[in-house]
PDB file of N, CA and C in Angstrom:
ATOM      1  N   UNK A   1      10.447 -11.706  27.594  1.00  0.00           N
ATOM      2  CA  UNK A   1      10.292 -12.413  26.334  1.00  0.00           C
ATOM      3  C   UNK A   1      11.645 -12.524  25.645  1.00  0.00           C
ATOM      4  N   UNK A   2      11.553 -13.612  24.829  1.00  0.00           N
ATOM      5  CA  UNK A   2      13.041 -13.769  23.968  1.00  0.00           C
ATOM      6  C   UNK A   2      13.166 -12.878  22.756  1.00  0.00           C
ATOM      7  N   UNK A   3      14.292 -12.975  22.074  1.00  0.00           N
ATOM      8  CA  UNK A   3      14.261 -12.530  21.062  1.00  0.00           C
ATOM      9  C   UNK A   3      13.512 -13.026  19.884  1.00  0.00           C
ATOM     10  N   UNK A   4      13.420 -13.959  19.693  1.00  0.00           N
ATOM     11  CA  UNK A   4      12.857 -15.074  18.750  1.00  0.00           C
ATOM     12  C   UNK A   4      10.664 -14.232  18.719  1.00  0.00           C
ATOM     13  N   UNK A   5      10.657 -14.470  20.142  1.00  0.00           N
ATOM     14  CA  UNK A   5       9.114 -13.979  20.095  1.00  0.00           C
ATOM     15  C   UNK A   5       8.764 -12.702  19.957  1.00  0.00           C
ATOM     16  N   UNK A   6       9.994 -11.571  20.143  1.00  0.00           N
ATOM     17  CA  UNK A   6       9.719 -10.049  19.935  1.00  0.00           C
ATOM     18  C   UNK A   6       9.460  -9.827  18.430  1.00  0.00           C
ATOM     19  N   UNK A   7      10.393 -10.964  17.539  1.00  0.00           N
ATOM     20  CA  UNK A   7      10.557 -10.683  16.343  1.00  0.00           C
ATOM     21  C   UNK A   7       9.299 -11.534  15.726  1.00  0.00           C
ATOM     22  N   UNK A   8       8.968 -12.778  15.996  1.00  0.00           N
ATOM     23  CA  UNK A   8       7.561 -13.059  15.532  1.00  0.00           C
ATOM     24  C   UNK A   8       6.542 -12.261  16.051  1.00  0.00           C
ATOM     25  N   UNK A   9       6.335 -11.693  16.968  1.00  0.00           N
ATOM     26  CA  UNK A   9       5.123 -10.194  17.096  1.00  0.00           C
ATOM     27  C   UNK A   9       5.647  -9.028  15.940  1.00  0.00           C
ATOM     28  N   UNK A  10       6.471  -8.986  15.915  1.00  0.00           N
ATOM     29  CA  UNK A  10       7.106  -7.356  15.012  1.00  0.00           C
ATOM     30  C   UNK A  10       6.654  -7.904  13.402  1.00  0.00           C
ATOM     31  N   UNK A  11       7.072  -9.588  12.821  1.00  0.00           N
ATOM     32  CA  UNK A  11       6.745  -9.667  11.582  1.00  0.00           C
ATOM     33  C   UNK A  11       5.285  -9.678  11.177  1.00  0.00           C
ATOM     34  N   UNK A  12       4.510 -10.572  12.713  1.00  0.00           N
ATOM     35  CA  UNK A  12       3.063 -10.288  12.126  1.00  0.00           C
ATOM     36  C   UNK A  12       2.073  -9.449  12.213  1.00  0.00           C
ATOM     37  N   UNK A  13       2.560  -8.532  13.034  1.00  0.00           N
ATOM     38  CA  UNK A  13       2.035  -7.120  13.301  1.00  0.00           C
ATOM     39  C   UNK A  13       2.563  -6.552  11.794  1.00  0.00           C
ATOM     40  N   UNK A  14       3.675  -6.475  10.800  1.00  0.00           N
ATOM     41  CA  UNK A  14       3.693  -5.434   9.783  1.00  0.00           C
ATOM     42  C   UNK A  14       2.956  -6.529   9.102  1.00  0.00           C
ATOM     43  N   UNK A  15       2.921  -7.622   8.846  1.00  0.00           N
ATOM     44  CA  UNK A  15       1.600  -8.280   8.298  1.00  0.00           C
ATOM     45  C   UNK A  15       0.567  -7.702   8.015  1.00  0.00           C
ATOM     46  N   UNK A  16      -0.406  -7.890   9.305  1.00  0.00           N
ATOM     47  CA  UNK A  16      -1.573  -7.540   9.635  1.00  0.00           C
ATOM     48  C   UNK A  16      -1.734  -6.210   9.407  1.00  0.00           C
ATOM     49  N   UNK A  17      -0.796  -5.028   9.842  1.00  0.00           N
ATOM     50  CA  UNK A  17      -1.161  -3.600   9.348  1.00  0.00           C
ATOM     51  C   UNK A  17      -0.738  -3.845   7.419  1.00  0.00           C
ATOM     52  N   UNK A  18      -0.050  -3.703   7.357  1.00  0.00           N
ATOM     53  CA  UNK A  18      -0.149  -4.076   5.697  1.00  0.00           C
ATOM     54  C   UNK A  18      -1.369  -4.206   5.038  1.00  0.00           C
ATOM     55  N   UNK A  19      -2.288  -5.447   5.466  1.00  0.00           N
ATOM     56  CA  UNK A  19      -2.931  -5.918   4.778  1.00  0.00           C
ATOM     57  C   UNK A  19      -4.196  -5.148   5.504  1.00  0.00           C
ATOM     58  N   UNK A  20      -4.463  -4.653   6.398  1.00  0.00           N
ATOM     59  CA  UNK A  20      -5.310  -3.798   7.013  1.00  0.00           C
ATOM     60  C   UNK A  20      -5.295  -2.654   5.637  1.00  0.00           C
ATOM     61  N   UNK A  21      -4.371  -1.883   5.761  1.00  0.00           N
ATOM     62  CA  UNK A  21      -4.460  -0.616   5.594  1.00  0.00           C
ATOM     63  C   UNK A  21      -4.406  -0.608   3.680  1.00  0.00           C
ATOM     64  N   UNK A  22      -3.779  -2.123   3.698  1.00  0.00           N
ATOM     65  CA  UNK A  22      -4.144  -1.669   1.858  1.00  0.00           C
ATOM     66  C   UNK A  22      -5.666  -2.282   1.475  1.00  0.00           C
ATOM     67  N   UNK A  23      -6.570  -2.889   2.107  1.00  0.00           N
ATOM     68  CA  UNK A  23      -7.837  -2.582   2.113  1.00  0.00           C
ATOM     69  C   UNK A  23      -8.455  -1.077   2.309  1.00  0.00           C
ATOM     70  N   UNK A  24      -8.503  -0.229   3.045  1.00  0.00           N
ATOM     71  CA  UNK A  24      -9.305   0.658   3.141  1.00  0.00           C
ATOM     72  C   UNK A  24      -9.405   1.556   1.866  1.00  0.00           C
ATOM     73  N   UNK A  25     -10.766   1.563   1.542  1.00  0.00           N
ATOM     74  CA  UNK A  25     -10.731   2.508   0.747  1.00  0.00           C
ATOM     75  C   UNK A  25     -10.555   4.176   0.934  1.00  0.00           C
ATOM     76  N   UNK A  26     -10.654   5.006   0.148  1.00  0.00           N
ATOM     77  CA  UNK A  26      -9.948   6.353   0.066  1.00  0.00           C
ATOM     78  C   UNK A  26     -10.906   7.103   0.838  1.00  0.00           C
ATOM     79  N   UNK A  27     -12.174   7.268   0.720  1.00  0.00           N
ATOM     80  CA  UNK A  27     -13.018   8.026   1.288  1.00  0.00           C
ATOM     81  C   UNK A  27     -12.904   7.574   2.651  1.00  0.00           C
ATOM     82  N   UNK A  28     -11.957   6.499   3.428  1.00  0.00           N
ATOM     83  CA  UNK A  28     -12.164   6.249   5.385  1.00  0.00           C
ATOM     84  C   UNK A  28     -11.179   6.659   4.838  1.00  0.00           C
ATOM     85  N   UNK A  29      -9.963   7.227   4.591  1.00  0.00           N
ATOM     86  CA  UNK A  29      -8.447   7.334   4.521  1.00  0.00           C
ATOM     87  C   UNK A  29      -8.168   8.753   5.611  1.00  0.00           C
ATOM     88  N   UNK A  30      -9.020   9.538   5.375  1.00  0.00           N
ATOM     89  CA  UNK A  30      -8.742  10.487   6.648  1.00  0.00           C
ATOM     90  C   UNK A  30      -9.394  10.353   7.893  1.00  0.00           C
ATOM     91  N   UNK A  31     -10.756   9.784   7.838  1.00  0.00           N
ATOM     92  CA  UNK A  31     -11.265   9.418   9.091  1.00  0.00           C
ATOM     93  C   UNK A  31     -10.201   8.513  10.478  1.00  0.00           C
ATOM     94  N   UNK A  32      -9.315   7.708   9.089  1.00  0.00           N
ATOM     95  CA  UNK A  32      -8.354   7.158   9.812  1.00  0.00           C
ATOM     96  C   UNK A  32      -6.636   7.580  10.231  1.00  0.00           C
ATOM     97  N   UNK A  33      -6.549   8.557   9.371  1.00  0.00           N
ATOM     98  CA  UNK A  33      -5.573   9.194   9.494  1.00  0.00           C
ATOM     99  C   UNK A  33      -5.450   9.905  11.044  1.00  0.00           C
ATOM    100  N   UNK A  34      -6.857  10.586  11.168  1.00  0.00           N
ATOM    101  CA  UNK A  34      -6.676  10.750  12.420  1.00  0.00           C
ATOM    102  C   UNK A  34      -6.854  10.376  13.583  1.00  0.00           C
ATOM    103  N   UNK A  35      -7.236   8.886  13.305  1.00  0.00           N
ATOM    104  CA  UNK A  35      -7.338   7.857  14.865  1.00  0.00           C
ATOM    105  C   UNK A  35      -5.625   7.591  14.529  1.00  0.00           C
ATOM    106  N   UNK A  36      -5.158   7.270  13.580  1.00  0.00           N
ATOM    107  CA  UNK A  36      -3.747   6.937  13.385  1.00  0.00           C
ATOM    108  C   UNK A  36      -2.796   8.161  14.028  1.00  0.00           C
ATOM    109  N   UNK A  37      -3.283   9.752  14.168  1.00  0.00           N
ATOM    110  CA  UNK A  37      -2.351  10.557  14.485  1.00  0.00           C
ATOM    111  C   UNK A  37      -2.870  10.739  15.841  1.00  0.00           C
ATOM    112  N   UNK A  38      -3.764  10.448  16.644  1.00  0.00           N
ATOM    113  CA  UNK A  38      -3.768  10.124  18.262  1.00  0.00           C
ATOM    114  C   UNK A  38      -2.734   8.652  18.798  1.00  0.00           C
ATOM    115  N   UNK A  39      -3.070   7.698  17.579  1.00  0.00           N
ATOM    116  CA  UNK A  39      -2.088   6.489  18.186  1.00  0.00           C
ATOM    117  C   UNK A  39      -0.860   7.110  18.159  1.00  0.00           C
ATOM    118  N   UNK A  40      -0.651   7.543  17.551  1.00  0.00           N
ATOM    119  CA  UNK A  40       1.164   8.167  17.499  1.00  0.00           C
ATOM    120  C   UNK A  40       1.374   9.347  18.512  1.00  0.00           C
ATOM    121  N   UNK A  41       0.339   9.864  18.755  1.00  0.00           N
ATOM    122  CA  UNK A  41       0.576  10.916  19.931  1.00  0.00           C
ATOM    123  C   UNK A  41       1.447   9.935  21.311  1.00  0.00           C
ATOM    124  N   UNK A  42       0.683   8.996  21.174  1.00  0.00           N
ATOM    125  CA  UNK A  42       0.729   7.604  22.568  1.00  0.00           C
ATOM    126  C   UNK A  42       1.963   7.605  22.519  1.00  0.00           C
ATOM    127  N   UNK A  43       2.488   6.955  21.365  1.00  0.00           N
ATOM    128  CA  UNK A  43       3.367   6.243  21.185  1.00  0.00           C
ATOM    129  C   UNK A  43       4.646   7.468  21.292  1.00  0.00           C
ATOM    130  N   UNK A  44       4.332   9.090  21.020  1.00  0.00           N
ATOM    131  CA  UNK A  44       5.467   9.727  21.439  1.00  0.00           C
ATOM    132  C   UNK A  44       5.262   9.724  23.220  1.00  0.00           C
ATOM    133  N   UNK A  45       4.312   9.940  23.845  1.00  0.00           N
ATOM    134  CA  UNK A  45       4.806   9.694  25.333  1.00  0.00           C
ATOM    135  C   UNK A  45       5.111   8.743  25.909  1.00  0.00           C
ATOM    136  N   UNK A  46       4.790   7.610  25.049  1.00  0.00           N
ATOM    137  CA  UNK A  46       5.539   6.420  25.684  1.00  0.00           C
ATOM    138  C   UNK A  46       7.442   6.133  25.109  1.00  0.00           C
ATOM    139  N   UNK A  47       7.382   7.420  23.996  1.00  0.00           N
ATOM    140  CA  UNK A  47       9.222   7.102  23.780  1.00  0.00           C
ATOM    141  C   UNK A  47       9.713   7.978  24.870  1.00  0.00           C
ATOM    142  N   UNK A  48       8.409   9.354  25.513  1.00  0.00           N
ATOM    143  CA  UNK A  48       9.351   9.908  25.749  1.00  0.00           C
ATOM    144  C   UNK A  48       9.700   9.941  27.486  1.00  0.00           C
ATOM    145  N   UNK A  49       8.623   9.101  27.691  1.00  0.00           N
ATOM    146  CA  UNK A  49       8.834   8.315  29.114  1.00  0.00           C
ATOM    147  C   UNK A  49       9.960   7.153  29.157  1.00  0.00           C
ATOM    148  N   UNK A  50       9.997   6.018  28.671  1.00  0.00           N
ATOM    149  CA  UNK A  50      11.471   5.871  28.181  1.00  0.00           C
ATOM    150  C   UNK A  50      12.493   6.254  28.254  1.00  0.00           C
ATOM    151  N   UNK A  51      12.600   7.840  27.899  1.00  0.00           N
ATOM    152  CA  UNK A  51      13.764   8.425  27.449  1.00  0.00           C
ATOM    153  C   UNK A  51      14.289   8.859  29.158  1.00  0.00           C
ATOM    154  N   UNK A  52      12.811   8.949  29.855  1.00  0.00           N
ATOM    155  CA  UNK A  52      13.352   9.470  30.714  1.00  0.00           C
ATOM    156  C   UNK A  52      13.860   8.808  31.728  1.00  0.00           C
ATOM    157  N   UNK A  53      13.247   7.265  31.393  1.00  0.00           N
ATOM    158  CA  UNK A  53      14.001   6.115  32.725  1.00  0.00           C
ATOM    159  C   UNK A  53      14.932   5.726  32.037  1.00  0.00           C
ATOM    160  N   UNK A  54      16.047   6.228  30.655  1.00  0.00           N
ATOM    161  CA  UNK A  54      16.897   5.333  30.565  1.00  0.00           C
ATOM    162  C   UNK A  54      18.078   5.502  31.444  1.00  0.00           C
ATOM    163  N   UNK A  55      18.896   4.238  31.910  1.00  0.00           N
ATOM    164  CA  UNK A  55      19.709   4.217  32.679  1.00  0.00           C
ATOM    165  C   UNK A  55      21.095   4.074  32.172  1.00  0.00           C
ATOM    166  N   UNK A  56      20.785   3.958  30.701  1.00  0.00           N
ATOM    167  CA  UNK A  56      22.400   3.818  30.178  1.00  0.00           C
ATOM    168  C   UNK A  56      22.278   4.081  29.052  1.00  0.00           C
ATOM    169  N   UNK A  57      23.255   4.845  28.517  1.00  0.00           N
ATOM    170  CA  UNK A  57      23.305   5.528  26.928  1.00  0.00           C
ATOM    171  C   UNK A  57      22.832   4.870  25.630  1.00  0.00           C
ATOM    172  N   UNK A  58      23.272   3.399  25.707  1.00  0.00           N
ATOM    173  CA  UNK A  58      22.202   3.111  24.405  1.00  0.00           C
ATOM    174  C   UNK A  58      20.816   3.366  24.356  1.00  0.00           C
ATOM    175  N   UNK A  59      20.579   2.849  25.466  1.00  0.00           N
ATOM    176  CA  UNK A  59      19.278   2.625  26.090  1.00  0.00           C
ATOM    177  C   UNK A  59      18.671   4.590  25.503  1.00  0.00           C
ATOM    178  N   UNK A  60      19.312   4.976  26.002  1.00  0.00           N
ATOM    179  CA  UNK A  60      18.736   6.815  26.005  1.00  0.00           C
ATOM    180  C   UNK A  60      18.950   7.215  24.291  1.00  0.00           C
ATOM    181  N   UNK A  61      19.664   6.739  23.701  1.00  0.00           N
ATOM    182  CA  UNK A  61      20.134   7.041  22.050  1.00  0.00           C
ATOM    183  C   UNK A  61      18.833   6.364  21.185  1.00  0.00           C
ATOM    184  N   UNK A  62      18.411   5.224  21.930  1.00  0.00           N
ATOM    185  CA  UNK A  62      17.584   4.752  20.839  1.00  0.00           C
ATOM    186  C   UNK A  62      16.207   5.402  21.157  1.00  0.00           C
ATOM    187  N   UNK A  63      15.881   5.610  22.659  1.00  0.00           N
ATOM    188  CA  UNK A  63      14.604   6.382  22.827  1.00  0.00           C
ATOM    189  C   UNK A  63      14.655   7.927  22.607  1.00  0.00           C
ATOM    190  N   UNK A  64      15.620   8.701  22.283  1.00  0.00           N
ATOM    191  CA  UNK A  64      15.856   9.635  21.892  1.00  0.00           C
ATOM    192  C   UNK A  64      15.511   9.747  20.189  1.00  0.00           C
ATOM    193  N   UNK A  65      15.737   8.952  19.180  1.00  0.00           N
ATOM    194  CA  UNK A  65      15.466   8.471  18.238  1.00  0.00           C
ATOM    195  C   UNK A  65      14.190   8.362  17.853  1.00  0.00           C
ATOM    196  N   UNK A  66      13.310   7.416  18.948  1.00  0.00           N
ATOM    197  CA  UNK A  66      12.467   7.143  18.850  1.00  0.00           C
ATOM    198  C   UNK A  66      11.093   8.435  18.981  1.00  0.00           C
ATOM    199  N   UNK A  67      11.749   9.063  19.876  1.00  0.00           N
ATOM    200  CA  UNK A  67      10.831  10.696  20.425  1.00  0.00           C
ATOM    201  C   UNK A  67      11.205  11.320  19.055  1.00  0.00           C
ATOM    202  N   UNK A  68      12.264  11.431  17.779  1.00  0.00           N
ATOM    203  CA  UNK A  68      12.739  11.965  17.000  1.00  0.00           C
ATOM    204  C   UNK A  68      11.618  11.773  16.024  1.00  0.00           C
ATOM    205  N   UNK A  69      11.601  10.426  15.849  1.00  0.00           N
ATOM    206  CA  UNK A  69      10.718   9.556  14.470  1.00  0.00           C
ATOM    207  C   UNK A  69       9.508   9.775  14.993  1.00  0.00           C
ATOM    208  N   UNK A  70       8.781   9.645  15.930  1.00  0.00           N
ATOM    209  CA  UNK A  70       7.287   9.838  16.841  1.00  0.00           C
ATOM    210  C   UNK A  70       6.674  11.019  16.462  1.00  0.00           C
ATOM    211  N   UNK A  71       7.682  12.086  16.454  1.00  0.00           N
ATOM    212  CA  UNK A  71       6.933  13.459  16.658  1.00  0.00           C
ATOM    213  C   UNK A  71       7.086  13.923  15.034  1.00  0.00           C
ATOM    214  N   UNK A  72       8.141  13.351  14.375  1.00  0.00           N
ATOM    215  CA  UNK A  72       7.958  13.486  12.830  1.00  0.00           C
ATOM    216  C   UNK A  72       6.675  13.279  12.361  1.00  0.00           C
ATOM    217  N   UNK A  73       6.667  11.544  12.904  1.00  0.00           N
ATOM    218  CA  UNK A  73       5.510  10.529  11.901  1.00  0.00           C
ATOM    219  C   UNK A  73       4.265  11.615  12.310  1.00  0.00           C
ATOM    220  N   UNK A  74       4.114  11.981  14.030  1.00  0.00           N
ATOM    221  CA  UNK A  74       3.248  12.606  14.256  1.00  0.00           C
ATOM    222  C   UNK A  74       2.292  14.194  13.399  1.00  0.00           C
ATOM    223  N   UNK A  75       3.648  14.826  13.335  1.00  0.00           N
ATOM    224  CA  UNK A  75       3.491  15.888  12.526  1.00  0.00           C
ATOM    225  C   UNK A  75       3.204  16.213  10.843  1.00  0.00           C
ATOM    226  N   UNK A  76       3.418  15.023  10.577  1.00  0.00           N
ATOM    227  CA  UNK A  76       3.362  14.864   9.213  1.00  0.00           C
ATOM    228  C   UNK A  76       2.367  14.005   9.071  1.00  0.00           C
ATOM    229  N   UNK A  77       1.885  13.473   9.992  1.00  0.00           N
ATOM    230  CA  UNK A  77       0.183  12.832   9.608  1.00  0.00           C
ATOM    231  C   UNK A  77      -0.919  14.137  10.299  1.00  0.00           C
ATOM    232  N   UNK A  78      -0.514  15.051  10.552  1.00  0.00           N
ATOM    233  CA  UNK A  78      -1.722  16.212  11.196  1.00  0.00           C
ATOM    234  C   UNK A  78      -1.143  16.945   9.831  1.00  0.00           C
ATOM    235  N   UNK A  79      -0.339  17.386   9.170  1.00  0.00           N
ATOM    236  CA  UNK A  79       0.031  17.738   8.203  1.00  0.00           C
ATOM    237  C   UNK A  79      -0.499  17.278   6.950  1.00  0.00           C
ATOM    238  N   UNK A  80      -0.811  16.048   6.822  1.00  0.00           N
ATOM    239  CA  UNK A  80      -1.178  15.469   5.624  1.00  0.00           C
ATOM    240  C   UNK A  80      -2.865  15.362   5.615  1.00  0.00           C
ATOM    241  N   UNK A  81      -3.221  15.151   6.899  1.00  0.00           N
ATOM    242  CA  UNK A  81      -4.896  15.119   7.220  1.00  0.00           C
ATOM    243  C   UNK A  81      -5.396  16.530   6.654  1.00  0.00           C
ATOM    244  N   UNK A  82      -4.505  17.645   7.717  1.00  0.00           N
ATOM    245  CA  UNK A  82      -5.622  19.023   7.132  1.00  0.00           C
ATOM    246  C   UNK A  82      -5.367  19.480   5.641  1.00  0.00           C
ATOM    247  N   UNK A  83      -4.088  18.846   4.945  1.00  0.00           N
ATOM    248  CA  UNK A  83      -4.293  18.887   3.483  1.00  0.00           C
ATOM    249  C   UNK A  83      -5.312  18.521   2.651  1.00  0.00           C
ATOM    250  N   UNK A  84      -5.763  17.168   3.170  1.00  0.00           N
ATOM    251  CA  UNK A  84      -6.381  16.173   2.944  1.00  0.00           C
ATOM    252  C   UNK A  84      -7.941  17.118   3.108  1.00  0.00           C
ATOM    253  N   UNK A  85      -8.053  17.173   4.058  1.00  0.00           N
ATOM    254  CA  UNK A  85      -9.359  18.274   4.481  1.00  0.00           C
ATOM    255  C   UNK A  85      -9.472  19.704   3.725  1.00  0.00           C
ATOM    256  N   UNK A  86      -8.540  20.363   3.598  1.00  0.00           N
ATOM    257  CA  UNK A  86      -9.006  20.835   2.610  1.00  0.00           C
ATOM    258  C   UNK A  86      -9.667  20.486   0.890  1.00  0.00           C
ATOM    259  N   UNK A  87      -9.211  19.634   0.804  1.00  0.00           N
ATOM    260  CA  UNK A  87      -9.637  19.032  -1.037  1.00  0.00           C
ATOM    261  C   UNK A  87     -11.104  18.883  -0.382  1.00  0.00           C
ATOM    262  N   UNK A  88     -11.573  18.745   0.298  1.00  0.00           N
ATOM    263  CA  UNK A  88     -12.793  17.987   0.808  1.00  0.00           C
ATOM    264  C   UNK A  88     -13.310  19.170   0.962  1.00  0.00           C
ATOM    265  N   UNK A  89     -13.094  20.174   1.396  1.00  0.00           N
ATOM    266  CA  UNK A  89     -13.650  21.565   1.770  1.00  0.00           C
ATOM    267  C   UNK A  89     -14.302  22.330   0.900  1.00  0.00           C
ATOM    268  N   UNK A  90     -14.894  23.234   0.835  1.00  0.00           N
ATOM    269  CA  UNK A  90     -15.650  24.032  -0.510  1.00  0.00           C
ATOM    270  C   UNK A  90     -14.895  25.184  -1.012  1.00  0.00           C
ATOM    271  N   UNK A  91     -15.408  25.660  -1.539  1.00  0.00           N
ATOM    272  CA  UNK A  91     -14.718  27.278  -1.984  1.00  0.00           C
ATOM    273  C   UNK A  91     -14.704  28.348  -1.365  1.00  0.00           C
ATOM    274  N   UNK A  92     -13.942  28.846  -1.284  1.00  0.00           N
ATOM    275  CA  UNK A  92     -14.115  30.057  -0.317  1.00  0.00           C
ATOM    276  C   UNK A  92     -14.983  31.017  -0.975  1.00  0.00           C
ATOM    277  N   UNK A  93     -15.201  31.954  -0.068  1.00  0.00           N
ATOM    278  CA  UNK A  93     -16.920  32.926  -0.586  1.00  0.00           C
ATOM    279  C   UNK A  93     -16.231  33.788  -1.584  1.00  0.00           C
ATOM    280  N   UNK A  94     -14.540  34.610  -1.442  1.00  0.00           N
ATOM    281  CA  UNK A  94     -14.300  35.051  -2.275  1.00  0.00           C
ATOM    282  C   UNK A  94     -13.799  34.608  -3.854  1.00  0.00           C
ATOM    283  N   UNK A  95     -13.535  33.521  -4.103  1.00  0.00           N
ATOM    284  CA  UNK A  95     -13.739  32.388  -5.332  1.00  0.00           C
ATOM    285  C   UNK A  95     -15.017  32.231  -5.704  1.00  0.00           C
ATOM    286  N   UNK A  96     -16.168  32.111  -5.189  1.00  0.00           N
ATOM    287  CA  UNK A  96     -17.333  32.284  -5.658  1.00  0.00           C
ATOM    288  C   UNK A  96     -17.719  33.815  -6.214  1.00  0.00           C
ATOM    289  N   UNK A  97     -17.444  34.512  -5.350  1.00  0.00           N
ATOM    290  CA  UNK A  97     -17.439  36.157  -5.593  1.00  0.00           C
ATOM    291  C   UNK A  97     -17.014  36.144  -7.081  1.00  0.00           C
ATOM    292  N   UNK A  98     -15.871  35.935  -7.019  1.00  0.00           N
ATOM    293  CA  UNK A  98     -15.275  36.017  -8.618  1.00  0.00           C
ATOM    294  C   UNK A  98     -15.580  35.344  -9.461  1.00  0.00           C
ATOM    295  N   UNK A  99     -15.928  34.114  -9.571  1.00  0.00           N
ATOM    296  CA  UNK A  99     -16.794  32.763 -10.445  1.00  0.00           C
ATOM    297  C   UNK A  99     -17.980  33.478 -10.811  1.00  0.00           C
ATOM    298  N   UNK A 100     -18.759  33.593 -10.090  1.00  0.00           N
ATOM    299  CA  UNK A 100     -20.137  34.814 -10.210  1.00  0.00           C
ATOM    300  C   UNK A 100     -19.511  35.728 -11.136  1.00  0.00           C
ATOM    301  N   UNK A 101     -19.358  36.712 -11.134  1.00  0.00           N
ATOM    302  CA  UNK A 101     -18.419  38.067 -11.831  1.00  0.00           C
ATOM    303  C   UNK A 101     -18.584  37.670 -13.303  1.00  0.00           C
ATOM    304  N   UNK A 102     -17.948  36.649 -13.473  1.00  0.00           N
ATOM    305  CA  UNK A 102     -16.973  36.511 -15.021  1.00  0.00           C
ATOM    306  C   UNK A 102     -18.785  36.140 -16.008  1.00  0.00           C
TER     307      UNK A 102
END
């Protein structure tokens, strides 16, 4: 493919997720968080397969990068989900223990 068509897929793909994701309301926001933190799992073995056929240093700098940003985005959306899961969670028995008490 040319350059011209990599870059019309890249603008209407942030399109389409854009306008995807500022629809959803808050209550799917973690249901989706974590189909979103399996897609990114993908997407780190596919940087880091990449990394491993590159044949020439740019080539290896940018998929190196890419395994960098992957396993971030990755970690910080399993990070933000079980935050997320907790608010959703109840009280622990010893917070009730003490709520009771007073």
């Amino acid at each position: 493919m040319d350059a011209i068509t990599l870059l019309t897929f890249f603008v209407l793909s942030v399109f389409v997720g854009f306008e995807v994701v500022s629809k959803v309301s808050s209550t799917l926001h973690t249901p989706l968080m974590s189909g979103a933190n399996a897609i990114h799992g993908i997407i780190l073995v596919g940087a880091v397969i990449v990394a491993g056929q590159a044949e020439s240093i740019p080539v290896l700098v940018v998929a190196l990068i890419a395994v960098l940003l992957a396993t971030v985005n990755l970690v910080g959306g399993f990070v933000v989900t079980d935050r997320m899961l907790e608010m959703f969670g109840g009280r622990t028995p010893a917070a009730k223990v003490r709520e009771e008490s007073k």
